[in-house]
Each structure stands twice: as structure tokens, then as C-alpha cells.
PDB file of N, CA and C in Angstrom:
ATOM      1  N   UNK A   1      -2.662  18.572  14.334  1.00  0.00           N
ATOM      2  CA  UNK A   1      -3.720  17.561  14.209  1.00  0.00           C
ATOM      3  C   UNK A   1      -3.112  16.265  13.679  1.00  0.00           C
ATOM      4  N   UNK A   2      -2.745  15.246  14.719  1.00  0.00           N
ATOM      5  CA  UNK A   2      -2.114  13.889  14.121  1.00  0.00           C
ATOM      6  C   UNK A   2      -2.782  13.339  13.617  1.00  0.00           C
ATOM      7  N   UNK A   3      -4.675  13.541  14.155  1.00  0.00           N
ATOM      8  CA  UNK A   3      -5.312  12.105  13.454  1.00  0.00           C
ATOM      9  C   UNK A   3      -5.767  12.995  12.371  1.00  0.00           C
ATOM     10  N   UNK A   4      -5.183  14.003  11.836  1.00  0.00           N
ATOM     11  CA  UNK A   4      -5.517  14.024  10.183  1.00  0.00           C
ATOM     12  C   UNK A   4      -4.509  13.300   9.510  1.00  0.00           C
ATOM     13  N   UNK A   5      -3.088  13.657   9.967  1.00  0.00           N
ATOM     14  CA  UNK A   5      -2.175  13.136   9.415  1.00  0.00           C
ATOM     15  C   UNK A   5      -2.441  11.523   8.893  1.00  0.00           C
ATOM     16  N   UNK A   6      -2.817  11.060  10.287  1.00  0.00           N
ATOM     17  CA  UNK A   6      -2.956   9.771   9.858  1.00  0.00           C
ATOM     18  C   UNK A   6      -3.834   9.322   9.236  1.00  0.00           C
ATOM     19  N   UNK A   7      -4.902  10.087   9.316  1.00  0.00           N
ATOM     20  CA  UNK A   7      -6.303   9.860   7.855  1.00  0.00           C
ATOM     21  C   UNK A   7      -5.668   9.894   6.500  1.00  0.00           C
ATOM     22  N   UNK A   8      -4.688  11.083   6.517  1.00  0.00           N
ATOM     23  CA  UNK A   8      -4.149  10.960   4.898  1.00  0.00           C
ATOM     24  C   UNK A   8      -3.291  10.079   4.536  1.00  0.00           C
ATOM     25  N   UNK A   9      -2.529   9.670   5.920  1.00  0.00           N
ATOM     26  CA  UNK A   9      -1.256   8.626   5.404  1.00  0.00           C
ATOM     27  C   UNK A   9      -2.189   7.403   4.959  1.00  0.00           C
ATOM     28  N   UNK A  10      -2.969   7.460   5.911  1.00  0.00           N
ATOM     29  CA  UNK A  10      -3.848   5.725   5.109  1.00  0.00           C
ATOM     30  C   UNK A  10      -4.979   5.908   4.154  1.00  0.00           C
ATOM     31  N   UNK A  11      -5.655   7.084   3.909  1.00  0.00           N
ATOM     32  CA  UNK A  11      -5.986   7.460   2.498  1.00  0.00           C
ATOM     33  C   UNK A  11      -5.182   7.222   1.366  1.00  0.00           C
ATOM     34  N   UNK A  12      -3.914   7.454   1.234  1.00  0.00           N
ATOM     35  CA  UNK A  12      -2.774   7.503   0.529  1.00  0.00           C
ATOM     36  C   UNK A  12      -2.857   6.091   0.337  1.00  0.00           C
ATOM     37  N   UNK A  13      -2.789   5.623   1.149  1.00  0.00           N
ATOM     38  CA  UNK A  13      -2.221   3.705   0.991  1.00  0.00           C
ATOM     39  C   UNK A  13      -2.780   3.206   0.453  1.00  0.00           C
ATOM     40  N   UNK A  14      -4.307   3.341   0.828  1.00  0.00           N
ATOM     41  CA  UNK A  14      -5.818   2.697   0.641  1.00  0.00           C
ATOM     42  C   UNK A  14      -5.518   2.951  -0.469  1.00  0.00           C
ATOM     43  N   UNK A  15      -5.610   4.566  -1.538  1.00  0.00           N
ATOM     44  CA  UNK A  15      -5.149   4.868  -2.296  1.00  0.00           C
ATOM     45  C   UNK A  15      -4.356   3.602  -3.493  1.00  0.00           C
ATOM     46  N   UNK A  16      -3.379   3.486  -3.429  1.00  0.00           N
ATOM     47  CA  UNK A  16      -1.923   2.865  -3.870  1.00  0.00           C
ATOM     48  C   UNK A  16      -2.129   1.619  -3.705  1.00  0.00           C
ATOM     49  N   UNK A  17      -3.093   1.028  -2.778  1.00  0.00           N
ATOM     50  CA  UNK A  17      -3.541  -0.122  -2.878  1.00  0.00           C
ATOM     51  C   UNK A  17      -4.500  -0.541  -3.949  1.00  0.00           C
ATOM     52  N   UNK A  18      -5.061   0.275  -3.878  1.00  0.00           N
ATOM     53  CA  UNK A  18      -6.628   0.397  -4.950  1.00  0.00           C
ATOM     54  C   UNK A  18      -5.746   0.464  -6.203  1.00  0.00           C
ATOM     55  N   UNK A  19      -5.032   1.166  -6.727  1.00  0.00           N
ATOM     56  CA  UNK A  19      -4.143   1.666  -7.742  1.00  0.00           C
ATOM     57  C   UNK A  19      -3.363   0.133  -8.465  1.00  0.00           C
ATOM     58  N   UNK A  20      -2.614  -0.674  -7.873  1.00  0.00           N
ATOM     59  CA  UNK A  20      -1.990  -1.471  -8.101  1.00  0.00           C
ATOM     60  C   UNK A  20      -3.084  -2.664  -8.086  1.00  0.00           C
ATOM     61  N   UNK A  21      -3.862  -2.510  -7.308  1.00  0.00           N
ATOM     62  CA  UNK A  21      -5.449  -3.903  -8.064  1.00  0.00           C
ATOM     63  C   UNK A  21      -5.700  -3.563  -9.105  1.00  0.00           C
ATOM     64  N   UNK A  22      -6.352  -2.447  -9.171  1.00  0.00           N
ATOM     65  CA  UNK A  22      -7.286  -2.161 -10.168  1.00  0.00           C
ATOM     66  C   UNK A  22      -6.298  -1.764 -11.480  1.00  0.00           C
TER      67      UNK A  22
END
């Protein structure tokens, strides 16, 4: 299943993005 993969890779980011704003 790739498009989970890729749900989590950009969960992750979204993630790490949110992380370093906030």
C-alpha cells in the first residue's frame, strides 16, 4: 500500500512542521 506510505511520510512532515512553529 504506497498511498499509506505516503500518508505517513507527509503526516510525519506536517508533523515536524507543526513541531518547529509551535
Amino acid at each position: 500500500m504506497r498511498w499509506r506510505d505516503r500518508f505517513l511520510f507527509c503526516a510525519e512532515a506536517i508533523y515536524k512542521a507543526q513541531a518547529e512553529i509551535g
